[in-house]
Protein backbone atom coordinates (compact mmCIF):
# COMPACT_ATOMS: atom_id res chain seq x y z
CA UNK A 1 26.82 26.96 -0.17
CA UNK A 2 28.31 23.98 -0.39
CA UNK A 3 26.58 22.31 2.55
CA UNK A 4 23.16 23.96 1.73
CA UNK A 5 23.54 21.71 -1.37
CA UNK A 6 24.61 18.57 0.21
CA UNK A 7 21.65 19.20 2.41
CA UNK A 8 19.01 19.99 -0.10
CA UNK A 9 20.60 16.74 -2.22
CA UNK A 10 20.24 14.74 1.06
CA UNK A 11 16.80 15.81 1.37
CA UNK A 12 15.78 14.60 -2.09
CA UNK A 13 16.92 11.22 -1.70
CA UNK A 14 15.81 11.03 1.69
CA UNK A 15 12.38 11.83 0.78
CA UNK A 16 12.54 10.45 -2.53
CA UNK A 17 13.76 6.93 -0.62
CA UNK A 18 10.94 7.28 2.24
CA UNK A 19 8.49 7.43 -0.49
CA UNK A 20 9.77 4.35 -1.98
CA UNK A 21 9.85 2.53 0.70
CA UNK A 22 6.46 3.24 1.87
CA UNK A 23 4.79 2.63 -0.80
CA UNK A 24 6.46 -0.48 -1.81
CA UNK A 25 6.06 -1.66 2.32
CA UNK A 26 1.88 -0.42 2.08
CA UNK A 27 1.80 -2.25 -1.48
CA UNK A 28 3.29 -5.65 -0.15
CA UNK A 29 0.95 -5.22 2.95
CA UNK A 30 -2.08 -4.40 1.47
CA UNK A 31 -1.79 -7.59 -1.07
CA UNK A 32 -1.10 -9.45 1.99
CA UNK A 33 -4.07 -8.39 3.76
CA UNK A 34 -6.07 -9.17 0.48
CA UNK A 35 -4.62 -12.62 0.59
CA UNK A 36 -5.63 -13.02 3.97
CA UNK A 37 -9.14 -11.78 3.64
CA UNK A 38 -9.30 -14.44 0.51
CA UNK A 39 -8.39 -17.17 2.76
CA UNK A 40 -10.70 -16.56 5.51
CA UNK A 41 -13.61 -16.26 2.79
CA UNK A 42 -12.56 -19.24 1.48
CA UNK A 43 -12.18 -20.90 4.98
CA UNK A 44 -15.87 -19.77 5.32
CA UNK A 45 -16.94 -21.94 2.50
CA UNK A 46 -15.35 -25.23 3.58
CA UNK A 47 -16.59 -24.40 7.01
CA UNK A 48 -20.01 -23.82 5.58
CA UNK A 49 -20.08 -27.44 3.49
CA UNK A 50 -18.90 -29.27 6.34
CA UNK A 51 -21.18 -27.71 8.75
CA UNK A 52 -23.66 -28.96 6.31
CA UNK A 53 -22.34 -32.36 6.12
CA UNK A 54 -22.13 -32.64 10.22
CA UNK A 55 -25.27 -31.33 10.40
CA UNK A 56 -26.80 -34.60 8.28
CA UNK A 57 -24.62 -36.37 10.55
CA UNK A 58 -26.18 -35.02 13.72
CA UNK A 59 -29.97 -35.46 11.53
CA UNK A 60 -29.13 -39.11 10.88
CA UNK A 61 -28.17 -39.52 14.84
CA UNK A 62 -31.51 -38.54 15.89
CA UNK A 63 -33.37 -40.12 12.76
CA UNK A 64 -31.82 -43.35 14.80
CA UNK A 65 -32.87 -42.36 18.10
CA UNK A 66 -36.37 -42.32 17.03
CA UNK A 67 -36.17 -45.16 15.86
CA UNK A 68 -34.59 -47.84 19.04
CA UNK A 69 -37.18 -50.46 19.96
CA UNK A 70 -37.06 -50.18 23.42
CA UNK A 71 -37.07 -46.13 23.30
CA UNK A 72 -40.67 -47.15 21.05
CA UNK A 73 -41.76 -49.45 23.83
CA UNK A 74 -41.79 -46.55 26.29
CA UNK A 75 -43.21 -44.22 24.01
CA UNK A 76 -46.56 -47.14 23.68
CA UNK A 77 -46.88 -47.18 27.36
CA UNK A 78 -50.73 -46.55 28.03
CA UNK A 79 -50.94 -42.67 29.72
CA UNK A 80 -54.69 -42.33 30.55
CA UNK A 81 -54.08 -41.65 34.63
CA UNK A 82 -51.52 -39.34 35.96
CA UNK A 83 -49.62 -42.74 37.08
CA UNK A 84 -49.14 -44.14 33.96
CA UNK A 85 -48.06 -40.97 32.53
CA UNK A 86 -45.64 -40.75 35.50
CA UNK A 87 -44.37 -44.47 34.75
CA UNK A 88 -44.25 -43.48 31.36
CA UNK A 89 -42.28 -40.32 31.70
CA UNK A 90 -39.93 -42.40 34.24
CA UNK A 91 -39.40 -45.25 31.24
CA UNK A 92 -38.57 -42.93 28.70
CA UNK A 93 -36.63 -41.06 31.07
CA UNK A 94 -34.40 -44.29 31.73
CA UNK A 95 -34.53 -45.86 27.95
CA UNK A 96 -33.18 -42.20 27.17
CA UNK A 97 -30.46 -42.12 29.70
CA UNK A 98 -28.94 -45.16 28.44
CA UNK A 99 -29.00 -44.49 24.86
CA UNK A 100 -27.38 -41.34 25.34
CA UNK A 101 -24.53 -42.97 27.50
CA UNK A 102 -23.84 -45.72 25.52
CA UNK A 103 -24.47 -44.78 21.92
CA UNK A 104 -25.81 -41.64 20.80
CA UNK A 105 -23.75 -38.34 22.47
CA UNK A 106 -25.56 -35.35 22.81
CA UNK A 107 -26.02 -32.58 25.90
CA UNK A 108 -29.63 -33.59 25.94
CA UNK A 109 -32.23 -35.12 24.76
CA UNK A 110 -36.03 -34.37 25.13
CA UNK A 111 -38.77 -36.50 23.76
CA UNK A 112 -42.16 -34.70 23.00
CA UNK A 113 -45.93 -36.16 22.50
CA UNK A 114 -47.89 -35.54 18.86
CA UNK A 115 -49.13 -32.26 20.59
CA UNK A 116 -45.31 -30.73 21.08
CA UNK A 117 -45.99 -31.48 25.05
CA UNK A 118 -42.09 -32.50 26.74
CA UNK A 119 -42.59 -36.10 27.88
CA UNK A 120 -39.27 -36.47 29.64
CA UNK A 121 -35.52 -35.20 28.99
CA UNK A 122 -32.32 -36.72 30.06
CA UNK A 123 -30.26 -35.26 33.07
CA UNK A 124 -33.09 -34.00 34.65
CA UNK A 125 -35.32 -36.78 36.02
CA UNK A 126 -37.89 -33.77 37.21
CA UNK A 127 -40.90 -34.08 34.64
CA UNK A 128 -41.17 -30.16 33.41
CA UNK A 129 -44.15 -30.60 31.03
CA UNK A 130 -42.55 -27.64 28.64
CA UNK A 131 -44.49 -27.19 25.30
CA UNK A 132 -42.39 -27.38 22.32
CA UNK A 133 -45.09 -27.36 19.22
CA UNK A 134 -44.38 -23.38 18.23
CA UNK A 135 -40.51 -24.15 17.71
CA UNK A 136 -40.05 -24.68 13.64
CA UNK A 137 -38.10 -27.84 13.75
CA UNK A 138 -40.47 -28.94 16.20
CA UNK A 139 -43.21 -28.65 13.99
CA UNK A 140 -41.37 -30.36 10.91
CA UNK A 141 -40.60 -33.15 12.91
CA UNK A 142 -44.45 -33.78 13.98
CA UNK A 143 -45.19 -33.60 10.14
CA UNK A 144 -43.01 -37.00 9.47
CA UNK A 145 -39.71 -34.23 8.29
CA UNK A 146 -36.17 -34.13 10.75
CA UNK A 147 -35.00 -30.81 10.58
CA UNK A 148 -32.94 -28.41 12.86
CA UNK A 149 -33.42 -25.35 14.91
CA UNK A 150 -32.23 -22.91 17.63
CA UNK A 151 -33.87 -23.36 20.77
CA UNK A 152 -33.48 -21.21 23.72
CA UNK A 153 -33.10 -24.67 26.50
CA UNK A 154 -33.09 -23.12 30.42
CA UNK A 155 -31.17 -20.10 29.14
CA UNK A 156 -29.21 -21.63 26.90
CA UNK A 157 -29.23 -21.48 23.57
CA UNK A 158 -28.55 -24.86 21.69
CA UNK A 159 -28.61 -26.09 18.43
CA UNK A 160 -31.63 -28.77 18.30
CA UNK A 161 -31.92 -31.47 15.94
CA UNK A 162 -35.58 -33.00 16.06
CA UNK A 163 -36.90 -36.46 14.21
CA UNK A 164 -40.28 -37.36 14.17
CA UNK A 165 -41.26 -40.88 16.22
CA UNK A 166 -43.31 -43.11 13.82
CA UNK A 167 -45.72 -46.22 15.16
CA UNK A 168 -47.94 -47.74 12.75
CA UNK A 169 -47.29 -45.26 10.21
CA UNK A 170 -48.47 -42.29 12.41
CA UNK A 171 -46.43 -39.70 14.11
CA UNK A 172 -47.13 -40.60 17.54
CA UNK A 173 -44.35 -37.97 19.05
CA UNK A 174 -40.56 -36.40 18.26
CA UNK A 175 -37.27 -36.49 19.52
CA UNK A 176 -35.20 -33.32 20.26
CA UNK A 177 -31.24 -33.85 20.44
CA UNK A 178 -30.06 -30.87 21.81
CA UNK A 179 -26.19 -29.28 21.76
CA UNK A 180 -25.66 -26.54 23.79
CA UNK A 181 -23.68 -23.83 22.44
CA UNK A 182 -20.67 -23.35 24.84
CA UNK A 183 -16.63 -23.47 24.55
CA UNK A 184 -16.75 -26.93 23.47
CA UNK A 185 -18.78 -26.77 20.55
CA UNK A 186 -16.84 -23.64 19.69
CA UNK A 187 -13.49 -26.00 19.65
CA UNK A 188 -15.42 -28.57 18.05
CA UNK A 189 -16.71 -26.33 14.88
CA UNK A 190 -13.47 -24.48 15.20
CA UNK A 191 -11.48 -27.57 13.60
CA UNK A 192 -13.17 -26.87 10.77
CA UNK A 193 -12.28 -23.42 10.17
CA UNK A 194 -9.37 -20.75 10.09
CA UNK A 195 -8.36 -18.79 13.00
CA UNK A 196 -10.93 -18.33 15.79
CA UNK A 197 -14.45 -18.83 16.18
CA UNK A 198 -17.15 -17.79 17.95
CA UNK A 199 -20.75 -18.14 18.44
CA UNK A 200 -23.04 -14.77 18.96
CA UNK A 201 -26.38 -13.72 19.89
CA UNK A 202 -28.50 -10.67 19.89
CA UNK A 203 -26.55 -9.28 22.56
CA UNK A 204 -23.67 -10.81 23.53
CA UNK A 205 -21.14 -13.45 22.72
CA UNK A 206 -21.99 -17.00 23.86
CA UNK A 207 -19.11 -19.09 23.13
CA UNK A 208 -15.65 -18.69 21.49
CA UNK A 209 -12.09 -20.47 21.11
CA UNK A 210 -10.34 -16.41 22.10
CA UNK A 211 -8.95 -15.31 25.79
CA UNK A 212 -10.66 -14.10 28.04
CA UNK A 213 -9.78 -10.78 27.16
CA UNK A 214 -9.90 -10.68 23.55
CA UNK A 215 -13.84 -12.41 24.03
CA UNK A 216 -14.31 -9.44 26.51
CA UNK A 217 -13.37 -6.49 23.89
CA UNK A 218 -15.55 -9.26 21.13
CA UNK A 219 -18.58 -8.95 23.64
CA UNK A 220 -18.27 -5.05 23.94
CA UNK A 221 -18.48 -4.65 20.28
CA UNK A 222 -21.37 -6.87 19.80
CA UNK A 223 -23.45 -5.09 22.38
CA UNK A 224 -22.48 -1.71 21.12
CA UNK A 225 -23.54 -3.16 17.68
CA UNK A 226 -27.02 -4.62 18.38
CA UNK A 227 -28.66 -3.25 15.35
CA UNK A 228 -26.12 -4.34 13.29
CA UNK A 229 -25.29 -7.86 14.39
CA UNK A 230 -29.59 -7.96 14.47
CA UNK A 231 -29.48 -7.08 10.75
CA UNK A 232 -26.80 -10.46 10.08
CA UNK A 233 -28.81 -12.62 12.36
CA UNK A 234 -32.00 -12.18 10.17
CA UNK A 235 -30.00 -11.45 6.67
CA UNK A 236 -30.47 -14.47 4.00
CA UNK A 237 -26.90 -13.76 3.29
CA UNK A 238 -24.27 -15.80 3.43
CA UNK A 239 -21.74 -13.97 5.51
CA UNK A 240 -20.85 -10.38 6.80
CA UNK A 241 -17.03 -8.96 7.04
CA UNK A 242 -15.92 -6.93 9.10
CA UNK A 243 -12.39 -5.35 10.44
CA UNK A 244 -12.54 -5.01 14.70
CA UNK A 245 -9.96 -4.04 16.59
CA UNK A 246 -9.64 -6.40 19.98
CA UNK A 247 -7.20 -5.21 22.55
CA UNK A 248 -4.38 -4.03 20.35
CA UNK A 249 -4.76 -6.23 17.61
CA UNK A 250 -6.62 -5.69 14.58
CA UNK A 251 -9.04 -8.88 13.33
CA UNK A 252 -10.90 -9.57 10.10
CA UNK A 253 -14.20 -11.16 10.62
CA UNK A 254 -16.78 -13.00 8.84
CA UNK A 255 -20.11 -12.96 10.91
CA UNK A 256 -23.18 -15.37 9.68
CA UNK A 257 -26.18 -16.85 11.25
CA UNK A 258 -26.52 -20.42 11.54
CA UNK A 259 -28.08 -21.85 8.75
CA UNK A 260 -31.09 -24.20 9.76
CA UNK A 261 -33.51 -23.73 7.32
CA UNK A 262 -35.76 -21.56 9.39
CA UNK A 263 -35.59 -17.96 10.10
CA UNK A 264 -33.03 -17.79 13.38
CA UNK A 265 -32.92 -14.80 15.52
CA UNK A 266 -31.24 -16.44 18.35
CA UNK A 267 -27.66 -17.09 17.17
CA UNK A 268 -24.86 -16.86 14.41
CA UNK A 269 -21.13 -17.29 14.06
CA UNK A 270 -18.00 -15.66 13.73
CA UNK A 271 -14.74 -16.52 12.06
CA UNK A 272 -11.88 -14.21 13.12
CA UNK A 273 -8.48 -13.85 12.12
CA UNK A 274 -5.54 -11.72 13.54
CA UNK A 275 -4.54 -9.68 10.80
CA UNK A 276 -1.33 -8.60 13.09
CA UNK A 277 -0.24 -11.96 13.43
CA UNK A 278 -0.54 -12.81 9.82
CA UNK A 279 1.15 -9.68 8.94
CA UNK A 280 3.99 -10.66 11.69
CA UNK A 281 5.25 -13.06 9.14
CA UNK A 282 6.21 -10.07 6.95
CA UNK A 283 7.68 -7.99 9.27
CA UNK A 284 11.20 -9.73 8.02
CA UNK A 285 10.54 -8.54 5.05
CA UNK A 286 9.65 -5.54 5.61
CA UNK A 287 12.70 -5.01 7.79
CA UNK A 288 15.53 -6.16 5.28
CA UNK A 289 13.47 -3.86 2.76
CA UNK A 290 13.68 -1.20 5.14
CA UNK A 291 17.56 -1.51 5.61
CA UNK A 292 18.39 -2.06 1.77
CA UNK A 293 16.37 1.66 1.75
CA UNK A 294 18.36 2.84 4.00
CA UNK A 295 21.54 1.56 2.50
CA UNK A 296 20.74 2.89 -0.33
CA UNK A 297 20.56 6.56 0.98
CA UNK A 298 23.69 6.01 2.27
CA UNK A 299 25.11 5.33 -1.12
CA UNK A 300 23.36 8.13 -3.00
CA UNK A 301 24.20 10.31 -0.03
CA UNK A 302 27.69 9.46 -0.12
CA UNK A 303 27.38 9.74 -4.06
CA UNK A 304 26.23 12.87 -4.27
CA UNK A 305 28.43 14.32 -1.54
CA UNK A 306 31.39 13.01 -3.48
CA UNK A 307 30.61 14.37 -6.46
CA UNK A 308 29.24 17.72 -5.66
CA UNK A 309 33.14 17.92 -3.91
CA UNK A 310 34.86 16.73 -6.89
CA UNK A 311 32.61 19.07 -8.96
CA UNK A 312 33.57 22.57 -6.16
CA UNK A 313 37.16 21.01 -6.29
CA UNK A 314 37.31 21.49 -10.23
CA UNK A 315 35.78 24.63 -9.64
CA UNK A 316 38.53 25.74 -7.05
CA UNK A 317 41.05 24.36 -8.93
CA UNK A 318 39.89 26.84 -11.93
CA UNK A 319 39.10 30.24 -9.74
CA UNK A 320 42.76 29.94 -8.44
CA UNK A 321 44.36 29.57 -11.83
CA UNK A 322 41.93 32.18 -12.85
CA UNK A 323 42.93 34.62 -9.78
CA UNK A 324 46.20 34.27 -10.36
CA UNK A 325 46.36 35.12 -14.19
CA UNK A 326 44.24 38.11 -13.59
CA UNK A 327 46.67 39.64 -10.97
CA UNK A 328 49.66 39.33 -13.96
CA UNK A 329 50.91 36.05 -13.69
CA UNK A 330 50.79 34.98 -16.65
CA UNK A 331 53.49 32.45 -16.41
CA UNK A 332 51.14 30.46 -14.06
CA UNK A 333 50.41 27.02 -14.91
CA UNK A 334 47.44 24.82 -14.00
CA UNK A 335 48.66 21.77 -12.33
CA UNK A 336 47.63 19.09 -9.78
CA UNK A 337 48.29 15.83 -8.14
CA UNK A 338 44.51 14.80 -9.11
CA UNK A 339 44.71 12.73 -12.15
CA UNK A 340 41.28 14.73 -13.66
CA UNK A 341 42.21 18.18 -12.05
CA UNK A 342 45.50 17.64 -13.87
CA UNK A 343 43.95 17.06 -17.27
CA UNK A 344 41.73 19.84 -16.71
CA UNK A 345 44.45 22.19 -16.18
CA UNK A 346 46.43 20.89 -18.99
CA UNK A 347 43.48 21.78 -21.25
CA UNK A 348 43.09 25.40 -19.27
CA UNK A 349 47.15 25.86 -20.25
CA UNK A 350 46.29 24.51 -24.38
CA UNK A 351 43.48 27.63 -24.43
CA UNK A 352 45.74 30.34 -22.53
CA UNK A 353 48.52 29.89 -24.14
CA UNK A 354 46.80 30.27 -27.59
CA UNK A 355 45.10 33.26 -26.28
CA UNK A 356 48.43 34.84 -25.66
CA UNK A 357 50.36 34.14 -28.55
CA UNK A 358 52.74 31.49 -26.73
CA UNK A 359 54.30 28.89 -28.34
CA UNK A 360 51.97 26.04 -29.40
CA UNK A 361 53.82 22.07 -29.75
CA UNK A 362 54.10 20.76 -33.29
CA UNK A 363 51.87 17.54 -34.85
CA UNK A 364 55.16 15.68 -34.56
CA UNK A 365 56.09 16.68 -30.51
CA UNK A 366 53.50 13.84 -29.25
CA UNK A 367 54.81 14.21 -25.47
CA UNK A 368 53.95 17.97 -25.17
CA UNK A 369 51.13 17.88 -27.26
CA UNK A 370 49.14 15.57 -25.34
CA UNK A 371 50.35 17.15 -22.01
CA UNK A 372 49.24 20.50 -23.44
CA UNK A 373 45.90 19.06 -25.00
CA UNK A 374 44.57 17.55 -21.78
CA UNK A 375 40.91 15.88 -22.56
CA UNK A 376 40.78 17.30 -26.19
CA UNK A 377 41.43 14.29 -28.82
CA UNK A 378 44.12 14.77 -31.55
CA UNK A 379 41.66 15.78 -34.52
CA UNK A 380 40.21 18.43 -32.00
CA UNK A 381 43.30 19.82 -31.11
CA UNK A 382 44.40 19.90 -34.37
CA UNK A 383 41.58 21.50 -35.45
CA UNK A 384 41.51 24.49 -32.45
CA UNK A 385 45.12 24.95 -32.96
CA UNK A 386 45.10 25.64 -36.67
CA UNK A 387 42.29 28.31 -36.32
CA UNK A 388 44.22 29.35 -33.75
CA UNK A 389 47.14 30.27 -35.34
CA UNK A 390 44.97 31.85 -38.43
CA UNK A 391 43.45 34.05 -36.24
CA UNK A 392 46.87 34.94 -34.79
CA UNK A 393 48.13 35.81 -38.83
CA UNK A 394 45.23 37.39 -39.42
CA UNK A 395 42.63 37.60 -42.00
CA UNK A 396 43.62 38.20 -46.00
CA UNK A 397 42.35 41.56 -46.94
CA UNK A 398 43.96 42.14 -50.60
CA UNK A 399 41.29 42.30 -52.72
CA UNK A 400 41.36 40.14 -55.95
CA UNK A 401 43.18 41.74 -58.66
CA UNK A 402 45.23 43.65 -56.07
CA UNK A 403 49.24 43.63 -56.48
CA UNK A 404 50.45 41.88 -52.90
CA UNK A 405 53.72 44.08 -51.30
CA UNK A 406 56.74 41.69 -51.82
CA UNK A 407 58.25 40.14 -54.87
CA UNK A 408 56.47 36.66 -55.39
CA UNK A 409 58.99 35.33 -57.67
CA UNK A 410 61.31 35.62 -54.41
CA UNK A 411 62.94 32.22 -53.38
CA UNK A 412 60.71 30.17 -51.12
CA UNK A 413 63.53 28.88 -48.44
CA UNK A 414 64.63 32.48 -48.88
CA UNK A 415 61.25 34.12 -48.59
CA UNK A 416 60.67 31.54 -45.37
CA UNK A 417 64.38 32.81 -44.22
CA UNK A 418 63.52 36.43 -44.37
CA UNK A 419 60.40 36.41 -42.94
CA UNK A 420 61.47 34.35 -39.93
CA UNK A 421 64.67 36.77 -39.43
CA UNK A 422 62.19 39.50 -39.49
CA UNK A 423 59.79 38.24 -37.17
CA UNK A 424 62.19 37.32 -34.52
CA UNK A 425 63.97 41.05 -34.81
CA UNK A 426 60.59 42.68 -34.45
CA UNK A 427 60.07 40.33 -31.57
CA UNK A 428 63.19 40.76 -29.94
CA UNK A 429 62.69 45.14 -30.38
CA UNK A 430 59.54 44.61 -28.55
CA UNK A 431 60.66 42.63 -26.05
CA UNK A 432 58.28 39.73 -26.62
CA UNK A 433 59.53 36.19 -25.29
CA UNK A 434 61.34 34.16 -28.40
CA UNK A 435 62.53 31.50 -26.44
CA UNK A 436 59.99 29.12 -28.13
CA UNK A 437 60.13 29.95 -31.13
CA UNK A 438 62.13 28.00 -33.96
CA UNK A 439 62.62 28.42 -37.34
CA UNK A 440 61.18 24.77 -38.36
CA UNK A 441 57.91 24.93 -36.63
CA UNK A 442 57.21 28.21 -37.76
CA UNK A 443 58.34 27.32 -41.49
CA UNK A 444 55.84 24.30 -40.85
CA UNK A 445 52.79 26.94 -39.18
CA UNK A 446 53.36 29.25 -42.25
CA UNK A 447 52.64 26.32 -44.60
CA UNK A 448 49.68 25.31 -43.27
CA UNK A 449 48.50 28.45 -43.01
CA UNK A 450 49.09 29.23 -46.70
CA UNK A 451 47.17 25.94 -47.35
CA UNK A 452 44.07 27.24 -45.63
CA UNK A 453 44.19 30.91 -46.78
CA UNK A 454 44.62 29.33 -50.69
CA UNK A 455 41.69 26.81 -50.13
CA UNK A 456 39.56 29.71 -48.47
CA UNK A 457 39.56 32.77 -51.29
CA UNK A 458 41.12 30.79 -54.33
CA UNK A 459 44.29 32.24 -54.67
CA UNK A 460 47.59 31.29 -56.24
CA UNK A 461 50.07 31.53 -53.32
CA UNK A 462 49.97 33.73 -50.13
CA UNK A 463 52.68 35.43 -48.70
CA UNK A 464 53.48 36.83 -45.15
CA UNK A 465 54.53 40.73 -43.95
CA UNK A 466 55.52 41.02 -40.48
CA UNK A 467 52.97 44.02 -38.53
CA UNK A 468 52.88 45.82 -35.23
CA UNK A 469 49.30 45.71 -34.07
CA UNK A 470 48.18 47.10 -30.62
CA UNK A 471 51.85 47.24 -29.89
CA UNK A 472 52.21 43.19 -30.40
CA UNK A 473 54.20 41.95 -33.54
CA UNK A 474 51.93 39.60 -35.81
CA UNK A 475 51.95 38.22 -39.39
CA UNK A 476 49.87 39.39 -41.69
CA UNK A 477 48.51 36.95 -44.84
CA UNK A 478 48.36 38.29 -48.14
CA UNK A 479 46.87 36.49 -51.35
CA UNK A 480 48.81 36.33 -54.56
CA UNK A 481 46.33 36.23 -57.33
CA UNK A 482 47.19 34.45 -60.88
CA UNK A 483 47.94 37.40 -63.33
């Protein structure tokens, strides 16, 4: 029985300190992962306004471009036969080399006539003729406006900044500065953001600043998610979260398309965070947290366990004495080297021996009477022990107006004499134990007993006859009314 408690306690706090725990561990970590989804949105928008401020940057650049005399000269080079245009297309070619080694940086840069026809690119000295004049930037730049754009460039997809080339106030042509999207424009854009980035297309992922890996398990889900990362690509809003898991490691992400102006179908970008690694910083935390739970199942445990002993101990202690008085010992006395077991038993040996007629200490015998008392304070001992010993005399049955046995004129110290003589001779006949019994304290019992009986039915005096009842000797109170 015993253990079945302990185990059903243990159980309760167990469960009660699992509980806890877990919900105070998924509380901390789901503010945590709220405070980590605020930064990255909030990492979004810087990256957003700067992206916007290097993007004038890269607008002015080009703006420039168009604008370098000797790049002009080239561009005013008669083109009527195929040989001029192929001395023209080798000029610009050169003009544009130099410019872009020595003072404007770009992957490449492609110069177009008023009809959106390629004049001549850098890196590639091979004339290509391509036809630019259906690309949306393109356009805007051959109406007099820069603007920027995401051109597919021999299968690669690059962000294109485009200024218009102005000669006697007329748009004689444009200028395309092109930046591939790749690894280094992913580390480039990725000082301005939080955690990783990433560029995406329809179908795949282009660039990013991850593993190999972890852009593996990022390319897998963008495939698998076509429709979806279609759906961001041609949204108008600003950004799209998501939670992916890459690997083993779970990853918020904000996806968005690039924001030129036009509509873009060709790319966006990702900002990803590791939601593991961010939580990693908790895991301290989480671990002291975890062993202060634990601790503290130990110590209600090791609580309850004590007490439930002390409580079966108390319990033991009061079967035995109990045992033993119901087999006929009714000498025994309660008694143990536990301080509280000790009181306890003192108390148990108060009630007995009042239940049995034995001899109860005095007000004035302080040492026995707080041995016998035990927990009970003195105005509650006082208090059991004079009902006690009114039970013990009896109730007063004399009616009012009824003559008491006894002559009440008798002497008191003789009427206190005889009664005590008499008591201890019918005591002694039937072999009742006297040895605790003394004239004083009885004198002293009788007079407070008188004292209650008087207040109680309103009589004059009371006086005591000794009785045989159930073969034990008693005193029996009778009032003396006023005549």
């Amino acid at each position: 029985m015993r253990l079945k408690l302990g185990l059903v306690v243990f159980g309760v706090i167990l469960i009660f300190s699992l509980l806890t725990n877990f919900y105070i561990i998924g509380t901390l970590e789901s503010d945590s992962v709220s405070k980590l989804e605020q930064n990255l949105v909030k990492s979004y928008q810087v990256y957003a306004t700067a992206r916007r401020a290097t993007q004038e940057k890269r607008l002015d650049l080009v703006r420039k471009f168009a604008k370098e005399q000797d790049f002009l000269a080239a561009m005013q080079l008669p083109a009527t036969t195929d040989k001029e245009q192929e001395e023209r297309h080798f000029k610009l070619f050169e003009q544009m080399e130099v410019l872009s080694r020595v003072k404007y940086f770009a992957d490449t840069f492609i110069v177009v006539d008023a009809d959106g026809q390629e004049l001549a690119r850098t890196l590639v000295a091979t004339w290509r003729k391509n036809r630019f004049s259906d690309r949306p930037a393109v356009k805007a730049a051959l109406s007099g406006e820069t603007a920027e754009d995401i051109l597919l460039l021999d299968d690669k997809i690059a962000v294109v900044s485009a200024a218009p080339i102005v000669f006697n106030n007329a748009v004689i042509g444009a200028v395309l500065m092109a930046n591939v999207i790749d690894e280094a424009l992913a580390r480039q854009e990725n000082e301005l953001a939080f955690g990783e980035f990433a560029f995406f297309s329809r179908d795949r992922v282009l660039a990013s600043t991850m593993s190999s890996a972890k852009q593996m398990a990022l390319d897998s889900y963008v495939r698998q998610n076509a429709p979806k990362i279609a759906r961001v690509l041609l949204s108008k809003n600003d950004y799209f979260e998501e939670r992916l898991v890459l690997g083993e490691e779970r990853y918020i992400v904000i996806l968005s398309p690039i924001d030129t102006g036009f509509n873009n179908e060709l790319a966006g970008f990702m900002l990803l965070t590791s939601q593991d690694d961010w939580l990693s910083e908790y895991v301290g935390s989480r671990n002291f947290l975890f062993l202060v739970s634990l601790l503290l199942v130990l110590l209600g445990v090791s609580s309850a366990f004590y007490i439930i002993q002390k409580a079966y101990n108390a319990i033991d202690f009061i079967l035995e004495g109990a045992h033993q008085i119901i087999v006929g010992n009714k000498e025994y006395q309660f008694s143990s080297e536990d301080p509280y077991l000790n009181q306890l038993g003192q108390t148990m040996n108060l009630m007995i021996a009042i239940l049995l007629g034995k001899y109860i200490p005095e007000e004035d015998d302080e040492n026995t009477l707080a041995a016998m008392r035990g927990s009970l304070d003195s105005g509650r001992a006082k208090g059991l022990q004079d009902k006690m010993l009114i039970q013990n005399l009896g109730e007063a049955s004399t009616p009012e107006g009824e003559r008491a046995p006894g002559d009440e004129t008798e002497d008191l110290d003789g009427y206190y004499d005889r009664i005590y003589e008499e008591f201890i001779r019918e005591k002694r006949k039937a072999g009742e134990d006297i040895s605790q019994i003394t004239k004083a304290r009885m004198i002293v019992k009788l007079k407070r007993a008188e004292e209650t009986l008087k207040a109680k039915h309103g009589c004059a005096s009371v006086r005591f006859s000794v009785k045989e009842e159930n073969g034990k000797v008693t005193l029996k109170p009778t009032p003396i009314w006023k005549k």
